[in-house]
Protein backbone atom coordinates (compact mmCIF):
# COMPACT_ATOMS: atom_id res chain seq x y z
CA UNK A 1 41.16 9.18 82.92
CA UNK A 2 39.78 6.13 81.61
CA UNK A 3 37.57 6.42 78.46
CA UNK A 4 33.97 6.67 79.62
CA UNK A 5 31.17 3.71 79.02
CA UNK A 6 28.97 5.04 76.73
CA UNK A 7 26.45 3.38 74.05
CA UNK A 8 26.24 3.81 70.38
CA UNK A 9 22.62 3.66 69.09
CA UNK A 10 23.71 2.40 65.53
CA UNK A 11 23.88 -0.61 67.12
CA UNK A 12 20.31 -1.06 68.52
CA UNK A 13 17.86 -3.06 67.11
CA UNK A 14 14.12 -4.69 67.49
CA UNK A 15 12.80 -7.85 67.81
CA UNK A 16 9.34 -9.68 68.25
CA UNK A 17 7.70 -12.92 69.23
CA UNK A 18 3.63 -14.49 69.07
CA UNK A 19 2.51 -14.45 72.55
CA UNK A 20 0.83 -17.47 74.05
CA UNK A 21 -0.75 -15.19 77.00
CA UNK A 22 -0.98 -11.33 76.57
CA UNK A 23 1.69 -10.29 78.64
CA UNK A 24 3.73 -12.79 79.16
CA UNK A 25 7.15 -11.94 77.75
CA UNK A 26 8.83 -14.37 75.24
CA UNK A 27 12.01 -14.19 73.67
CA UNK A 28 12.20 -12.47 70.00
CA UNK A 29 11.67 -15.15 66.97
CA UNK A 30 12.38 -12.38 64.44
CA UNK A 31 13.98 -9.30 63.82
CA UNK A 32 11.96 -6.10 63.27
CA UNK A 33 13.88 -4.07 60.62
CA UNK A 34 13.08 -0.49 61.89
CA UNK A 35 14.62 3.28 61.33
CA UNK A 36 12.44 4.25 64.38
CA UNK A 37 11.60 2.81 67.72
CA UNK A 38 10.44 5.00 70.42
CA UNK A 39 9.41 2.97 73.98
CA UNK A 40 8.04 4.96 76.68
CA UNK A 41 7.02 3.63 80.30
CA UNK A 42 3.92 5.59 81.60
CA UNK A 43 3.51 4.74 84.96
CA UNK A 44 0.63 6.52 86.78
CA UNK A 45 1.47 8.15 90.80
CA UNK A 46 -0.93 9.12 92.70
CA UNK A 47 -0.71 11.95 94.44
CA UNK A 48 -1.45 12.93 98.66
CA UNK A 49 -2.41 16.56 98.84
CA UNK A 50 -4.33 15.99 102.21
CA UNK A 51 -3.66 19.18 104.16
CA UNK A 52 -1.26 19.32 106.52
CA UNK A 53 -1.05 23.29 107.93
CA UNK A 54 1.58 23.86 105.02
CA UNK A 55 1.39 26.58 102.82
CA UNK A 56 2.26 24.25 99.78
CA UNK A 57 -0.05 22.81 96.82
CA UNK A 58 3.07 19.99 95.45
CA UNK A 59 1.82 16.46 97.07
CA UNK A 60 3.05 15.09 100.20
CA UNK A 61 3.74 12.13 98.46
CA UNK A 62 3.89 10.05 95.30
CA UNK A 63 2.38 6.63 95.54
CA UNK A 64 2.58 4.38 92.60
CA UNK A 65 -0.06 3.74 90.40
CA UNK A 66 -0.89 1.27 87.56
CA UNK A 67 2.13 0.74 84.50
CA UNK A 68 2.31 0.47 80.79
CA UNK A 69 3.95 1.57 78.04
CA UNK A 70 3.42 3.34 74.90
CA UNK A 71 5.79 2.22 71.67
CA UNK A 72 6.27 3.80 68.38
CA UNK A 73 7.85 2.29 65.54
CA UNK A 74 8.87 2.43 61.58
CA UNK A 75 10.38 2.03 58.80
CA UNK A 76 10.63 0.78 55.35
CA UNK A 77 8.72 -2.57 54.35
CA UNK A 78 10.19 -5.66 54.97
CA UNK A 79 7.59 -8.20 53.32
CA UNK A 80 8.99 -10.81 55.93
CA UNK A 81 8.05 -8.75 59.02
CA UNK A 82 5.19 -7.31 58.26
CA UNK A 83 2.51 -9.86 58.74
CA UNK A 84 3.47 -9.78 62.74
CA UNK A 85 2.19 -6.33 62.45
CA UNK A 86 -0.98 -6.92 60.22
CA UNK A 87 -1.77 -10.12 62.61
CA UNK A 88 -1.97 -7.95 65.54
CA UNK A 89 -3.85 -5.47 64.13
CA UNK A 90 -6.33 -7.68 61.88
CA UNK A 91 -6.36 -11.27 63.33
CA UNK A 92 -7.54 -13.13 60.41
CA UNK A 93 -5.42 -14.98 58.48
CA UNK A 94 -6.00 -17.29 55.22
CA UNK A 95 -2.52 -19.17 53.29
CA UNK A 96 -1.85 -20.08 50.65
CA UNK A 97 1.43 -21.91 48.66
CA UNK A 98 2.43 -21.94 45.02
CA UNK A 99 1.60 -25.09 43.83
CA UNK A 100 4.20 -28.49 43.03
CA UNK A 101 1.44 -29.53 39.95
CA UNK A 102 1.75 -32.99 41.80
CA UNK A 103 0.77 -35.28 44.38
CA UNK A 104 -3.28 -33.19 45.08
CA UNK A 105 -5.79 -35.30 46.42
CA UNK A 106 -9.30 -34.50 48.59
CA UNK A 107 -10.23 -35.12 52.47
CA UNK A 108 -11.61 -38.55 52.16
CA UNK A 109 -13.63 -36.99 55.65
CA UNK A 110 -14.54 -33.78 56.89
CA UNK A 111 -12.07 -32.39 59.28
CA UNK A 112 -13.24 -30.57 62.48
CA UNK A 113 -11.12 -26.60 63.63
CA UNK A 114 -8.81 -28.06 66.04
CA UNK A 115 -8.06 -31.25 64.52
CA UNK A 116 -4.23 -32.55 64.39
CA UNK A 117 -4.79 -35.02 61.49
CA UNK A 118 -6.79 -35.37 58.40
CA UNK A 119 -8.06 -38.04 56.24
CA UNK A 120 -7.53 -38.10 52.29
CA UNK A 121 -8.33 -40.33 49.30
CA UNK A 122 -4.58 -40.62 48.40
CA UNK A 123 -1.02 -40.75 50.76
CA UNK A 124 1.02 -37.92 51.21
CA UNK A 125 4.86 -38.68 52.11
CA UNK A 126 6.42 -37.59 55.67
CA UNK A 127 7.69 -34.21 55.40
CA UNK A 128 5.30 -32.60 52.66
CA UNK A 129 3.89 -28.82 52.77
CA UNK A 130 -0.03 -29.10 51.69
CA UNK A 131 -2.63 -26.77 51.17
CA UNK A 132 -5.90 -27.77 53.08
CA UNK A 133 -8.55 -26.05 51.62
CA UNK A 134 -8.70 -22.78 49.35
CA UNK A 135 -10.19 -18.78 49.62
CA UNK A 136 -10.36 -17.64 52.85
CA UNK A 137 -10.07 -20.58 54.62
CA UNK A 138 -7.09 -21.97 53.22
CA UNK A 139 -4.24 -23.67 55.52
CA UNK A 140 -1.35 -24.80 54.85
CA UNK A 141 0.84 -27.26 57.28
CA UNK A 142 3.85 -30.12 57.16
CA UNK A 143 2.99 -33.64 57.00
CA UNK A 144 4.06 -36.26 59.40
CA UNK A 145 3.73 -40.21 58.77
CA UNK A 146 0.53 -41.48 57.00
CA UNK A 147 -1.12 -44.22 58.35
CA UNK A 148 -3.70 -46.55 57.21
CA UNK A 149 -4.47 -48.22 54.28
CA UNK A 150 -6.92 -45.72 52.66
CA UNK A 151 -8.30 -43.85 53.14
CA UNK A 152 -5.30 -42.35 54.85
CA UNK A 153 -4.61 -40.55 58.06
CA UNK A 154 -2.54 -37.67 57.63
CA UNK A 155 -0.24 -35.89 61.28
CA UNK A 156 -0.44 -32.26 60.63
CA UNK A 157 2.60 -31.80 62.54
CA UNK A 158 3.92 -27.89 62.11
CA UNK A 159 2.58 -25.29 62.80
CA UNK A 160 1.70 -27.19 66.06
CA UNK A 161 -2.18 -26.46 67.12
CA UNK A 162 -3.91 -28.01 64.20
CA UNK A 163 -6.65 -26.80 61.86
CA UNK A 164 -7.65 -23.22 62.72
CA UNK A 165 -11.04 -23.90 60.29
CA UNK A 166 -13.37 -26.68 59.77
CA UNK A 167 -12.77 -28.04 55.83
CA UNK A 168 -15.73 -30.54 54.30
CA UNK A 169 -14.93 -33.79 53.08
CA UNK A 170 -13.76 -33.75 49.06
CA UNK A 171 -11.73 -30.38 49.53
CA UNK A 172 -8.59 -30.02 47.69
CA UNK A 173 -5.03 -31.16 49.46
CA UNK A 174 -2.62 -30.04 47.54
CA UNK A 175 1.52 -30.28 48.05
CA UNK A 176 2.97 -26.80 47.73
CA UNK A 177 5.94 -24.93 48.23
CA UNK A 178 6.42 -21.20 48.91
CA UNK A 179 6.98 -17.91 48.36
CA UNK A 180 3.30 -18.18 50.02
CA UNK A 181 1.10 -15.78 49.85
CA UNK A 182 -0.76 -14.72 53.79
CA UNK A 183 -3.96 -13.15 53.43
CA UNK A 184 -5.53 -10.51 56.42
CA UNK A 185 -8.70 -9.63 57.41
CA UNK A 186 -10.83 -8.59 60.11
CA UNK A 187 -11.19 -11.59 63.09
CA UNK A 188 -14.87 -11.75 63.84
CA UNK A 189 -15.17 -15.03 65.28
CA UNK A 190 -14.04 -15.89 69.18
CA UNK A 191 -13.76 -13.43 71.03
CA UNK A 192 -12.53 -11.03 68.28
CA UNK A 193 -9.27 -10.86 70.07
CA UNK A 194 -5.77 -10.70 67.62
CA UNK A 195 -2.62 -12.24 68.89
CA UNK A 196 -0.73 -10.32 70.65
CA UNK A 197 2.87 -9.71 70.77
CA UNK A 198 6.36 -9.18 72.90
CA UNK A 199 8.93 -6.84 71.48
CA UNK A 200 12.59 -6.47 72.22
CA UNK A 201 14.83 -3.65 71.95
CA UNK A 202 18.27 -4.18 72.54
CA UNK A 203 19.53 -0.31 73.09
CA UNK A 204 22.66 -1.05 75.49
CA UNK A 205 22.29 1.05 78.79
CA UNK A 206 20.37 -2.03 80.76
CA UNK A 207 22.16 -3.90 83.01
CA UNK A 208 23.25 -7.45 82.10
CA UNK A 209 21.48 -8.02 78.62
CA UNK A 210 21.36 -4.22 77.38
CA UNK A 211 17.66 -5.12 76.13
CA UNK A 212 14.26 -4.54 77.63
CA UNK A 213 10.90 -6.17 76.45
CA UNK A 214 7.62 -4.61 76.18
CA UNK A 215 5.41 -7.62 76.11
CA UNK A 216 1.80 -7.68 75.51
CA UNK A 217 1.73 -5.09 72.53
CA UNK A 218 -1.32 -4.77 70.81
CA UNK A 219 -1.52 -2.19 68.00
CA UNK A 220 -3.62 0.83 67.87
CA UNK A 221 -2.23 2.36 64.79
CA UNK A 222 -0.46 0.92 61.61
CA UNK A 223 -0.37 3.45 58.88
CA UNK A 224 1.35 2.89 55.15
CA UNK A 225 3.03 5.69 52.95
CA UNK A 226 4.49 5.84 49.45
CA UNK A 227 6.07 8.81 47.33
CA UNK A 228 6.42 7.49 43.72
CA UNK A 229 9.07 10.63 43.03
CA UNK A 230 11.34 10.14 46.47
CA UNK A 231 10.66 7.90 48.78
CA UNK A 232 10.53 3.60 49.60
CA UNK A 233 7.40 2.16 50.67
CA UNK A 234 7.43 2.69 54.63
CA UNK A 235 5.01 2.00 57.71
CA UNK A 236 4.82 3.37 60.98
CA UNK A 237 2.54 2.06 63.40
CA UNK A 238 1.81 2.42 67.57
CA UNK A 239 0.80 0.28 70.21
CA UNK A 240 0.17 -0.36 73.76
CA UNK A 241 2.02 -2.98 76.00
CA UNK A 242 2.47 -4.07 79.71
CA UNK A 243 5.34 -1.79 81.40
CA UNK A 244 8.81 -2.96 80.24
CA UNK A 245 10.93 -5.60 82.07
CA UNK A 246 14.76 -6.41 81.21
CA UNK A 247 15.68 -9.63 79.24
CA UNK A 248 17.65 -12.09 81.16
CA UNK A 249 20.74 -12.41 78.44
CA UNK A 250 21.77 -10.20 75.18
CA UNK A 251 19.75 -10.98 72.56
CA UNK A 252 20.68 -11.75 68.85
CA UNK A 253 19.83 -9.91 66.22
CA UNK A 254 19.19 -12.05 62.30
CA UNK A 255 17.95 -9.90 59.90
CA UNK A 256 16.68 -11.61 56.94
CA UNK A 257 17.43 -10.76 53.17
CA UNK A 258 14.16 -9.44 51.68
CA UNK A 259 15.50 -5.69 50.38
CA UNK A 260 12.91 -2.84 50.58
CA UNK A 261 10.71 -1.40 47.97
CA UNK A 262 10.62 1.62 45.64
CA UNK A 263 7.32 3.36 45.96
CA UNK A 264 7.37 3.80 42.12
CA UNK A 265 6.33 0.10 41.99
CA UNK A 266 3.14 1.02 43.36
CA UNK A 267 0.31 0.39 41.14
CA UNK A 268 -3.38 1.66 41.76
CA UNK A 269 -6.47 0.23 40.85
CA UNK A 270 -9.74 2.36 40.55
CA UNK A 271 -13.18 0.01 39.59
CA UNK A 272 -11.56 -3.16 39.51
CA UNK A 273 -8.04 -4.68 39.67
CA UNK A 274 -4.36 -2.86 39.56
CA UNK A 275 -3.51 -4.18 35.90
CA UNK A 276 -5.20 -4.16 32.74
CA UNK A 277 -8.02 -1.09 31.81
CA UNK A 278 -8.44 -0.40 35.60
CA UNK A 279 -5.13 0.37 36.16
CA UNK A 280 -4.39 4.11 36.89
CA UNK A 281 -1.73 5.56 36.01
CA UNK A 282 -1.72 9.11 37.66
CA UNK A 283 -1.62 8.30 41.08
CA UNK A 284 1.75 10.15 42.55
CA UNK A 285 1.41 9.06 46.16
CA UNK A 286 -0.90 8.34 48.60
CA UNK A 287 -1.12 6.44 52.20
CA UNK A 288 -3.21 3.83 54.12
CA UNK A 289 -4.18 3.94 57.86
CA UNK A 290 -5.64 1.15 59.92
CA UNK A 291 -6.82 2.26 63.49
CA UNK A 292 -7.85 0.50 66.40
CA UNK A 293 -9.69 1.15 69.46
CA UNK A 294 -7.54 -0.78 72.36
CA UNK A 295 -8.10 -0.22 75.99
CA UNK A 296 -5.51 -1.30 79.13
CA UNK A 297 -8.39 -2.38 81.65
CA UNK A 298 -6.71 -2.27 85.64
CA UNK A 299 -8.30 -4.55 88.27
CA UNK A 300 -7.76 -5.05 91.92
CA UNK A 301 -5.95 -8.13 91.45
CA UNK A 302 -2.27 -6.61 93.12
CA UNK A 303 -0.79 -6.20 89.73
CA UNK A 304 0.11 -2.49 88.38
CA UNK A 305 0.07 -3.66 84.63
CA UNK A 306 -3.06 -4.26 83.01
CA UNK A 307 -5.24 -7.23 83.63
CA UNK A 308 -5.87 -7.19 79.73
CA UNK A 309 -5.30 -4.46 76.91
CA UNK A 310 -8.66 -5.20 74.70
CA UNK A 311 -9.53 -4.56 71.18
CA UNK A 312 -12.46 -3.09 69.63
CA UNK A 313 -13.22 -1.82 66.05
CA UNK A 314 -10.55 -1.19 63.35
CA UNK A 315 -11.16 1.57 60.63
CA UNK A 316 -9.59 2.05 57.57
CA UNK A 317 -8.78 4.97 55.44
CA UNK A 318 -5.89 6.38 53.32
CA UNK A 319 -5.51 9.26 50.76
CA UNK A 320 -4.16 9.21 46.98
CA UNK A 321 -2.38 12.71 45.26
CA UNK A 322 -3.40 12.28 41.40
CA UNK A 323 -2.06 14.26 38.49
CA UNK A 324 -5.28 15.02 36.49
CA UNK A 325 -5.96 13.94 33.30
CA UNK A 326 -9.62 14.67 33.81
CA UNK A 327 -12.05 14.96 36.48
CA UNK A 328 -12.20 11.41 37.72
CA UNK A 329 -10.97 12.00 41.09
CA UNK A 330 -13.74 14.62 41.95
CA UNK A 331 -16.52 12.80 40.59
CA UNK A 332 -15.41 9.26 42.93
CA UNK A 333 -16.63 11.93 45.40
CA UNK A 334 -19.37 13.74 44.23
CA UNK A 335 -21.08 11.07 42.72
CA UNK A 336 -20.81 8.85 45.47
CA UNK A 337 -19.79 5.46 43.28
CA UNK A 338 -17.76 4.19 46.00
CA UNK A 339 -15.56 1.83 43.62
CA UNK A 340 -13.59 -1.04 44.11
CA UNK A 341 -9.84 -0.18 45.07
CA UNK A 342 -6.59 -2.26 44.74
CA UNK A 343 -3.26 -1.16 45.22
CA UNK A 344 -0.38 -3.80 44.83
CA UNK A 345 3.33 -3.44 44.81
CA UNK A 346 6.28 -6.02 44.11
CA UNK A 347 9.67 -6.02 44.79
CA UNK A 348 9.90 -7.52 41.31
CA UNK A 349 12.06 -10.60 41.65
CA UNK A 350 10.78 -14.11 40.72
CA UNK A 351 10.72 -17.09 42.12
CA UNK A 352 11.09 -17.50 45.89
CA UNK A 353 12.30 -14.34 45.60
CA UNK A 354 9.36 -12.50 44.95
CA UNK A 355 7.37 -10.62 47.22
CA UNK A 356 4.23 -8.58 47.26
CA UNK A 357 1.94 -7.06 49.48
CA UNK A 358 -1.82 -5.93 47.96
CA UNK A 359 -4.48 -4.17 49.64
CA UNK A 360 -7.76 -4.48 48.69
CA UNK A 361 -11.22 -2.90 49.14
CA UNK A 362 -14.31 -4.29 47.38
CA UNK A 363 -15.71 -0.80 48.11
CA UNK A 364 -14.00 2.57 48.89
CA UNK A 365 -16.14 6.31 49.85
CA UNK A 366 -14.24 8.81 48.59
CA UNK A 367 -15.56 11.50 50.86
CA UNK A 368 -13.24 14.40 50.10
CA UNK A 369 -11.76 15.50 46.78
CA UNK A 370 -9.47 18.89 46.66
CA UNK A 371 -8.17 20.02 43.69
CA UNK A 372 -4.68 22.08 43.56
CA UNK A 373 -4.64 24.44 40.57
CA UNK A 374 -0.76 26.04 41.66
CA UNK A 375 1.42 23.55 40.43
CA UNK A 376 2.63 22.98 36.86
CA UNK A 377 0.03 20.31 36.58
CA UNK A 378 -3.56 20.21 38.12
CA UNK A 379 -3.77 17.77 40.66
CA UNK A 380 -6.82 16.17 42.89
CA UNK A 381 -6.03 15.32 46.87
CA UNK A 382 -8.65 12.43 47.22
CA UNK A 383 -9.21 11.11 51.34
CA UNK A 384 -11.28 7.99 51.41
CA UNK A 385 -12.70 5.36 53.55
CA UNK A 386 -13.24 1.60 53.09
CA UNK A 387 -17.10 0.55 53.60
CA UNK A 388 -17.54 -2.82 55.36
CA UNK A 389 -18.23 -5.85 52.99
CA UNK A 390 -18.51 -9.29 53.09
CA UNK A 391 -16.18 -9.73 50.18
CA UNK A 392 -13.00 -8.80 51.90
CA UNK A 393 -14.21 -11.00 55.26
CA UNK A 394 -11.85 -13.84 56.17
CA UNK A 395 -12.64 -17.25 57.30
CA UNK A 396 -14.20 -15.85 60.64
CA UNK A 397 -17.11 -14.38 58.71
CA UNK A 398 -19.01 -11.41 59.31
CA UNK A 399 -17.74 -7.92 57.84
CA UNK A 400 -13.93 -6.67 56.85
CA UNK A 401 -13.04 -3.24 55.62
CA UNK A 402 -10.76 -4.85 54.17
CA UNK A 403 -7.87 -7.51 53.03
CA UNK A 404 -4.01 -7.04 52.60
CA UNK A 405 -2.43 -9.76 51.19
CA UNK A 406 1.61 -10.24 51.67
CA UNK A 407 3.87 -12.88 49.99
CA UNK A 408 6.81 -13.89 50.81
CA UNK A 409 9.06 -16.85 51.50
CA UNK A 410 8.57 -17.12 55.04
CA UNK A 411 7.22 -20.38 56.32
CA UNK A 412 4.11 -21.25 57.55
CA UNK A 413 3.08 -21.16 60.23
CA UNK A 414 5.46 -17.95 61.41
CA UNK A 415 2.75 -15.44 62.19
């Protein structure tokens, strides 16, 4: 008999894409390195139980309902992939390059959010990366022609949608080149909507591409883990998305080259930053959780999917497991100092090689502390929350919980 047509799931894999309009599918951009990727269509059916002089309670009938589809997903960190996932969840984004050391001038003018050109004291060739700005509003873009005689008129020609902030005349324009470094916070200003996203899973089994697409994802859950002793840095996250349709032709999977990360990298930060006399040392593992409130809301406009899956608030809150070398982890708690916290890793290259990701909290609750006296060591089990604050806020203003910062070679312009 002739061997039967089966399909291997080593070779699946997962792709995404920015979405123009939430829900309309795109074709994947980038390749989501992931251990885990769990898709499931929920489609509703509604059910006719009218009576009918049967002795039966099972419907007479299943009538479909509205569609979407739930998705879960993980694996190790891959710096380059992450900050689809953090711009979906967060929405605020500030970047920033490693400086040339030549070639800076100012905006000659201020330049409006929207704006495809600026104006500076001093030329900048065809084909340059600059820096517009710094802190949280900083943008970086690729030059096209200059014009003019000066001052000068500067195309910002990629990425394509010009200035996402307003910058006042005399700001710095500076050429720089990567790894950059992409900064995430809370989006306050708009509607408070993130991007949302389309991803692909090429598993085999459908017909003509073997992939289907869950487009419209929006994240409800993106959660971080390390294990200094055992384990790499990993995420695992959830979202919601319009029902799944099948891809037109077999997509192609490109990896990139950015290697995981040992979670013994991981450095803590208690008070003030992750280096120097804040630094602390005992931390053995801990995680980080970012939640979301998202809702599918279903109209009578003859469409089963949702007419839009909205965001509300995000939360944040993780847990650290210390070894004790005194009581510092109970009294975070009890005396209520709610202290800075950063926690930074590095895959510890140089170069545009290196990579990072740091989160930080300008203020942390620690609102449970539990210590564990049946080990070989004493140890504390700390839960905490991050407190709103305008320190962490991005260029949209208002309040943040927080701000994760990822570098990377990836170019602008990406997320």
């Amino acid at each position: 008999m002739p061997t039967p047509n089966t399909y291997a799931p080593a070779k699946q894999f997962v792709g995404i894409a920015n979405e123009v309009s939430q829900g309309t599918p795109v074709g994947m951009t980038a390749t989501m390195l992931v251990d885990n990727f769990k898709p499931k269509d929920s489609p509703k059916f509604l059910e006719d139980k009218a009576w009918r002089g049967a002795m039966a309670t099972d419907a007479f009938a299943q009538i479909p309902g509205t569609q979407s589809a739930e998705l879960d997903l993980g694996g190790p960190v891959f710096l380059d992939g992450l900050g689809y996932i953090l711009r979906n969840i967060m929405g605020d984004l500030a970047t920033t390059g490693t400086s040339t050391g030549t070639g800076g001038t100012t905006l000659a003018a201020s330049a409006a959010a929207g704006a495809t050109t600026i104006s500076t004291a001093a030329t900048i060739p065809n084909g340059t990366v600059i820096q517009i700005g710094s802190g949280a509003t900083a943008e970086v873009f690729t030059t096209g022609a200059p014009t003019g005689s000066g001052p000068y008129t500067i195309p910002l020609t990629s990425p394509t949608g010009g200035l996402v902030y307003a910058h006042a005349s005399a700001q710095a324009v500076q050429p720089v080149t990567g790894p950059y470094t992409y900064a995430w916070s809370l989006l306050n200003s708009g509607t408070g909507q993130p991007i949302s996203h389309t991803l692909t899973h090429m598993l085999g089994p459908t017909a003509t591409s073997g992939a289907r697409q869950y487009p419209g994802a929006c994240f409800s859950e993106v959660g971080f883990k390390w294990n200094a002793e055992s384990e790499l840095f990993t995420w695992d996250a959830k979202a919601t998305s319009w029902p799944s349709v099948i891809l037109g032709s077999p997509p192609v999977s490109n990896p990139g080259s950015i290697a995981p990360m040992a979670s013994w990298r991981m450095s803590v930060g208690i008070g003030g930053p992750a280096s120097g006399g804040t630094l602390i040392p005992t931390v053995m593992d801990g995680e980080i959780n970012l939640k979301r409130e998202i809702n599918p809301y279903y109209t009578g406009n003859g469409a089963q999917a949702p007419y839009v899956i909205q965001r509300a608030g995000l939360t944040v809150e993780g847990k650290l497991s210390f070894v004790a070398d005194s009581e510092s982890p109970y009294l975070y708690m009890i005396n209520n100092t709610q202290p800075q916290l950063q926690l930074a890793i590095s895959n510890g290259l140089a170069g545009l090689a290196y990579g990072a990701i740091q989160f930080d909290f300008a203020k942390a609750a620690f609102t449970e502390s539990e210590p564990d006296g049946s080990k070989t060591a004493v140890e504390y089990s700390d839960t905490f929350k991050a407190v709103l604050n305008t320190t962490n806020a991005g260029g949209s203003g208002s309040y943040s919980p927080c701000k994760i910062s990822v570098t990377c070679n990836v170019t602008p312009g990406t997320y």
